[in-house]
Structures are given as structure tokens and as C-alpha cells.
Protein backbone atom coordinates (compact mmCIF):
# COMPACT_ATOMS: atom_id res chain seq x y z
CA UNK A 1 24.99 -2.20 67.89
CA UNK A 2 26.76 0.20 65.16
CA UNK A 3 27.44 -3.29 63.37
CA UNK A 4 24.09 -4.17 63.49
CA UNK A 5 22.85 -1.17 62.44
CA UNK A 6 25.38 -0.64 59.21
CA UNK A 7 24.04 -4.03 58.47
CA UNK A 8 20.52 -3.42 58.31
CA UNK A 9 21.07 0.16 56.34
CA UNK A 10 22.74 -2.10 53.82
CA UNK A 11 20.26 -5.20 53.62
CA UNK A 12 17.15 -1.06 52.75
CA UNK A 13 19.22 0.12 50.19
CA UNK A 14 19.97 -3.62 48.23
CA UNK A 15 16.20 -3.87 48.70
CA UNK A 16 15.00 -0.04 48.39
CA UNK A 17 17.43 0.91 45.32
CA UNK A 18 16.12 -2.29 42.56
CA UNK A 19 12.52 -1.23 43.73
CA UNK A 20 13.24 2.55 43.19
CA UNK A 21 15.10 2.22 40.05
CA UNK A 22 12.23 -0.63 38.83
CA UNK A 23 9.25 2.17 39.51
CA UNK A 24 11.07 5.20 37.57
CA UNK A 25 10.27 5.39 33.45
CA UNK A 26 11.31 7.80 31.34
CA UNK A 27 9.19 8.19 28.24
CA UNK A 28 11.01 10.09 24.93
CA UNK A 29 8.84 12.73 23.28
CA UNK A 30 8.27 10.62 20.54
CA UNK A 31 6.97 7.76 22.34
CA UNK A 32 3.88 7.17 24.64
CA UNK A 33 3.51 3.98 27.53
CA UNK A 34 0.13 2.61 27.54
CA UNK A 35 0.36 1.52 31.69
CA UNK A 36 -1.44 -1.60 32.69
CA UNK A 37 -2.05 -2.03 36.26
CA UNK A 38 -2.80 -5.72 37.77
CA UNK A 39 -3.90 -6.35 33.89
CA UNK A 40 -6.56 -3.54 33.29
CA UNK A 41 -5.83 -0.44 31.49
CA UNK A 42 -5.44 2.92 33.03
CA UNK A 43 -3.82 5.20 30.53
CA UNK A 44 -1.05 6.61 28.19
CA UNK A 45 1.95 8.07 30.19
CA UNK A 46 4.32 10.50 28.49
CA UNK A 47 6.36 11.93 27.53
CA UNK A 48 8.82 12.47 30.32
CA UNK A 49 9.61 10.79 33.95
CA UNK A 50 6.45 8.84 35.72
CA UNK A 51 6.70 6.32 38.18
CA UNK A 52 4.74 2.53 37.98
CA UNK A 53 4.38 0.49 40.98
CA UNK A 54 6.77 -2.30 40.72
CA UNK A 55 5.71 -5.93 39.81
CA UNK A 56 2.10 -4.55 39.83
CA UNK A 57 1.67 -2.11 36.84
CA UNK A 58 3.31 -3.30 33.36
CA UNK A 59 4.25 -0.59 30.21
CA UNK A 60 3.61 -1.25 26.37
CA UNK A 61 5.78 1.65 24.80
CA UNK A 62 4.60 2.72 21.18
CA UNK A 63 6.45 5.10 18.74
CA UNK A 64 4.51 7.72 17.31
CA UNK A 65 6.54 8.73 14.67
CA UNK A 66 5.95 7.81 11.03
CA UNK A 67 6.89 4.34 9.76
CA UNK A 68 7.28 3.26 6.68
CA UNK A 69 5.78 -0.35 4.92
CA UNK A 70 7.35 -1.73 2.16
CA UNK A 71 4.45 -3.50 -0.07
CA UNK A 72 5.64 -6.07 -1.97
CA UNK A 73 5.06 -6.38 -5.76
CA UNK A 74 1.41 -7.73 -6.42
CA UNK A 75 0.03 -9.27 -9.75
CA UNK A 76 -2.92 -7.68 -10.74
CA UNK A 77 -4.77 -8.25 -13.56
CA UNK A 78 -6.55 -4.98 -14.23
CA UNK A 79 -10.04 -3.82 -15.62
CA UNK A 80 -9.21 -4.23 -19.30
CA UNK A 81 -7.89 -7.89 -18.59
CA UNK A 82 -3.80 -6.88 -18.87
CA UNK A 83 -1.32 -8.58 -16.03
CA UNK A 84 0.95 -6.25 -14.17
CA UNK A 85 3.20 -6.25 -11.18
CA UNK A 86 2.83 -3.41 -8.73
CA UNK A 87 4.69 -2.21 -5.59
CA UNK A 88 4.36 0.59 -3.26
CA UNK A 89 4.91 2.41 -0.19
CA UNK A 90 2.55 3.00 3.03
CA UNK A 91 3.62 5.70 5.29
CA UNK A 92 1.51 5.65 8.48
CA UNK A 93 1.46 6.78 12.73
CA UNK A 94 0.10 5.73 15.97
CA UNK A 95 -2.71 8.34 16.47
CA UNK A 96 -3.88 6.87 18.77
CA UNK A 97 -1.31 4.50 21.66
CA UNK A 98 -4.19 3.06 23.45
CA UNK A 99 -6.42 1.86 20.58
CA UNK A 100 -3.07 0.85 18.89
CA UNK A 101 -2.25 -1.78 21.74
CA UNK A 102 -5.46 -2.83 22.55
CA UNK A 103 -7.49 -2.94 19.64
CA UNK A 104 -4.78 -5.03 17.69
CA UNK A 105 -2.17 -7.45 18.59
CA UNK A 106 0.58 -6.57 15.58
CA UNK A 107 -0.56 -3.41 13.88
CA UNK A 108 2.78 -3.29 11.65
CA UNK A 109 2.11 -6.51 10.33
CA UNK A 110 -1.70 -6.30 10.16
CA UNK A 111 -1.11 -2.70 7.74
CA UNK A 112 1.15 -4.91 5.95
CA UNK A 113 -1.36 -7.38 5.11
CA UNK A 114 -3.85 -4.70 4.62
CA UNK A 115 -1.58 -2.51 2.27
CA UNK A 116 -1.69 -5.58 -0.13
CA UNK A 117 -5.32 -6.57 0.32
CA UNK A 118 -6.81 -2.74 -0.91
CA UNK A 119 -3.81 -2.17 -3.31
CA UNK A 120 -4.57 -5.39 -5.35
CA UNK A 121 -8.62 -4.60 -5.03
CA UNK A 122 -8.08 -0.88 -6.26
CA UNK A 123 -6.08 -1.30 -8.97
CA UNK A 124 -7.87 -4.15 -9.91
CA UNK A 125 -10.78 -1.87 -11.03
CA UNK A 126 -8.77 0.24 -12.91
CA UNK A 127 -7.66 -0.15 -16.76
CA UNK A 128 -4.52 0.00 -17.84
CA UNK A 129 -4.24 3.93 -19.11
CA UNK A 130 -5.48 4.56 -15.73
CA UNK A 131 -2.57 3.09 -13.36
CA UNK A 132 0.00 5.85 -15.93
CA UNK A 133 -2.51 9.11 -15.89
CA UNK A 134 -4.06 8.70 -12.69
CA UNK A 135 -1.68 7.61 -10.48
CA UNK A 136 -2.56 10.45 -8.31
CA UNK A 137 -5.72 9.69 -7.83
CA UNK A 138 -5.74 5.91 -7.45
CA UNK A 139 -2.90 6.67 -4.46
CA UNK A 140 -5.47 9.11 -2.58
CA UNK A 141 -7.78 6.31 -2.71
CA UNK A 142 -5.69 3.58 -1.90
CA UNK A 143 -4.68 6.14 1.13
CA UNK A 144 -7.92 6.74 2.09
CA UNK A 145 -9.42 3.03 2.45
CA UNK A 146 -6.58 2.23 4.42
CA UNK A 147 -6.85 5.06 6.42
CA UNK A 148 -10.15 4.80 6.79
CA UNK A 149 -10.42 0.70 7.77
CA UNK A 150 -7.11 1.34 10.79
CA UNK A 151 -9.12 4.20 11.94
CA UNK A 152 -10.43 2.10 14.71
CA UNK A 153 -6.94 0.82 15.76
CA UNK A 154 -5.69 4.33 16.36
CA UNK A 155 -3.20 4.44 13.19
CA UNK A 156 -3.30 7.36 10.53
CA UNK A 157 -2.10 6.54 6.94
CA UNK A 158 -0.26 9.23 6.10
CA UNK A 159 0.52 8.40 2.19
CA UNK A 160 0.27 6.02 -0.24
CA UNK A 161 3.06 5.70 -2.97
CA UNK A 162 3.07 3.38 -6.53
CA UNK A 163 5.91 2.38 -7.64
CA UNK A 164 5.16 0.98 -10.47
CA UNK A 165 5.76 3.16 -14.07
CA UNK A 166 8.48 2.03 -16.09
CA UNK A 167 7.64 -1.37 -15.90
CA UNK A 168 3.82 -0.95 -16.79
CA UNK A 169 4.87 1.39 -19.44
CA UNK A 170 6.56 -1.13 -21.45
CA UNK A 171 3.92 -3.78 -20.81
CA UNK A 172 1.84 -1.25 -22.43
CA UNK A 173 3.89 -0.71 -25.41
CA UNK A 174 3.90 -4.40 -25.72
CA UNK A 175 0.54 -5.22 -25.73
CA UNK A 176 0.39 -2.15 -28.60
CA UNK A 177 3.29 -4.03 -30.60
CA UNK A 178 0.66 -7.23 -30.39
CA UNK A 179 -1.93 -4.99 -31.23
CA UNK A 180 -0.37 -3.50 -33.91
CA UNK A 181 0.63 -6.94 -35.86
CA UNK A 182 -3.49 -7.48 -36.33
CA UNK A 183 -4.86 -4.22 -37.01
CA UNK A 184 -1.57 -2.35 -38.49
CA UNK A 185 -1.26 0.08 -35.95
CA UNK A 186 1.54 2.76 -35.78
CA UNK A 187 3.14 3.01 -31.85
CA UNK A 188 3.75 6.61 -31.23
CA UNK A 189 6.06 7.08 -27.26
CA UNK A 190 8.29 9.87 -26.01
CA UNK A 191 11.42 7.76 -25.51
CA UNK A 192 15.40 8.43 -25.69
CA UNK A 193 17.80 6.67 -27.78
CA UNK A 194 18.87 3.07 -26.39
CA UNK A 195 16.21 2.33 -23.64
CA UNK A 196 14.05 -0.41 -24.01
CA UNK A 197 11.24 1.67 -24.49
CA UNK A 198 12.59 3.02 -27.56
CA UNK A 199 13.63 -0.90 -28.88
CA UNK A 200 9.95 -2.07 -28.43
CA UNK A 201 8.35 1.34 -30.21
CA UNK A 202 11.06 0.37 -33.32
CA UNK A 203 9.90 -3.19 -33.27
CA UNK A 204 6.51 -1.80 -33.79
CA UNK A 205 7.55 0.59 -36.67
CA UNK A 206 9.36 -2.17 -38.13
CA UNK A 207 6.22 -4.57 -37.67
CA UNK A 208 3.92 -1.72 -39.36
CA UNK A 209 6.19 -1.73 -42.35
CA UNK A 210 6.38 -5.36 -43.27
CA UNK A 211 2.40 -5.34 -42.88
CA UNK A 212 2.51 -2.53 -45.62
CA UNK A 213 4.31 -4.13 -47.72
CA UNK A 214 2.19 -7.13 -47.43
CA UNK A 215 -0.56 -5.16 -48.53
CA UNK A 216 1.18 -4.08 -51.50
């Protein structure tokens, strides 16, 4: 009898313990569990210890801290008809866990995506000048389109960075020096000694003086 009953206490606990240990989840404070029971959604748990019921209810954990997306470079070809490649930065956060599992299936990839859909559009519109002296303002607007169209899937864009300046400052300079071979213009930059900056503003000085002496 004492054998039979050691027996059976074992045979509880190997079944009790996986079901015990399969029903306890512990949620970190920067994370939320969207619980699905028998398919159909009945709420964000978190953060902290909760119990499911086992092979009935089902967890989708999201992180609610902020994550960053790296855009890749774009070609745009802006307002005043001059090519440039542009990169930036999209810091974002789950607002929102249950919108952000049910309302879209990859919401990473789909700001990705997005992120390179409004930051080709935007800057699109603008002229050249405009992407140097207000890159402020074309960020806060960048920010707030994306913000604005992942409202719905429970994510806040947090910030919107170009990064973009060097590069587009010497495509200016050259489009100047090409300028500046036609109409005998004179290339004026704040530059430092050996940068390429400074080598493409001499080219144009040195352009400007053979036109002169043309003229002559």
C-alpha cells in the first residue's frame, strides 16, 4: 500500500510540476504579454508574475522600450532637380502592445519600409539649400508623418535624424563649380585647409580666373 501510494505521489508531481511551471510568466517592466486565450484576445499582462492556463491561453511578449531603425541611404532627386543620397535614423516605441500585435504582423519591418517611403517623398519636395538650413524642420516633419500614419498600430515615433551633410555639401559646391564655368561665378565656403571641401572651392577660384583672363 505505502508502495502504491509513493508511486502515485510521484506519477502528481511529474504531471502537476510541467503544468505548474507551464502556467507561471513573469513579465519584465519593460515588456508587456498581449494573452490570447483559445485564439481571441483578452488583454495585456504585465509587468510582473501572472499565470495562463496551459495549452489553452498563448503570450505575444512586446518590448516597450525605444528601438532604433537604421534607414538606408535613398536617392532623391530634390525640388530644384539635383541627385543626392540620404540616410537617417528612426527612433520609435510600442505605445500601444495590443494594437502593436494585432493591428500589424511585423511592425519593425513595416516602420522600416515606411521610414524610406516618407523620407524619399519629403525631401523630395524640398530644394537643395533646404536639406543644409532646414534640417530641423524637414526632421519634425518627417517625424510627424510617420508618427502620425503608425498611430493606428500603437507605435510612437519618437525622432527622426538626417544624416546626410557633408556629403550634400560638396554636391552643392559642385554643382556651383559647374555653375561657375558658365556664368563666372566666385564660390565663397567656410572650409579648413586639406578637406575636400576646400579642394573643390579652389577648383572654382582657379576656374573663375582662367574665365577672366579669357575675357581679357
Amino acid at each position: 500500500m505505502e508502495l502504491f501510494t509513493l508511486v502515485l505521489v510521484i506519477l502528481i508531481l511529474i504531471i502537476v510540476l510541467p503544468l505548474l511551471s507551464a502556467s507561471i510568466k513573469i513579465v519584465r517592466e519593460y515588456e508587456r504579454a498581449v494573452l490570447f486565450r483559445l485564439g481571441k484576445l483578452v488583454g495585456a499582462k504585465g509587468p510582473g508574475l501572472f499565470f495562463i492556463i496551459p495549452f489553452v491561453d498563448s503570450i505575444v511578449r512586446t518590448d516597450l522600450r525605444i528601438v532604433t531603425v537604421d534607414v538606408p541611404k535613398q536617392e532623391v532627386i530634390t525640388r530644384d532637380n539635383v541627385s543626392v543620397k540620404v540616410d537617417a535614423v528612426i527612433y520609435y516605441r510600442v505605445a500601444d502592445p495590443i494594437s502593436a500585435v494585432t493591428k500589424v504582423a511585423n511592425y519593425h519591418y513595416a516602420i522600416a519600409l515606411l521610414g524610406q517611403t516618407v523620407l524619399r517623398d519629403v525631401l523630395g519636395q524640398a530644394e537643395l539649400d533646404d536639406l543644409l538650413s532646414k534640417r530641423e524642420a524637414l526632421n519634425k516633419r518627417i517625424q510627424a508623418i510617420i508618427d502620425d500614419m503608425t498611430m493606428p498600430w500603437g507605435i510612437k515615433a519618437t525622432a527622426v535624424y538626417e544624416a546626410h551633410p557633408v556629403a550634400m555639401r560638396l554636391r552643392e559646391l559642385q554643382t556651383l563649380v559647374e555653375i561657375a564655368r558658365e556664368k563666372a561665378l566666385v564660390v565663397v565656403t567656410e572650409t579648413y585647409p586639406g578637406s575636400q571641401l576646400s579642394k573643390t572651392a579652389a577648383t572654382a577660384a582657379v576656374i573663375k580666373e582662367r574665365i577672366g583672363g579669357k575675357q581679357k
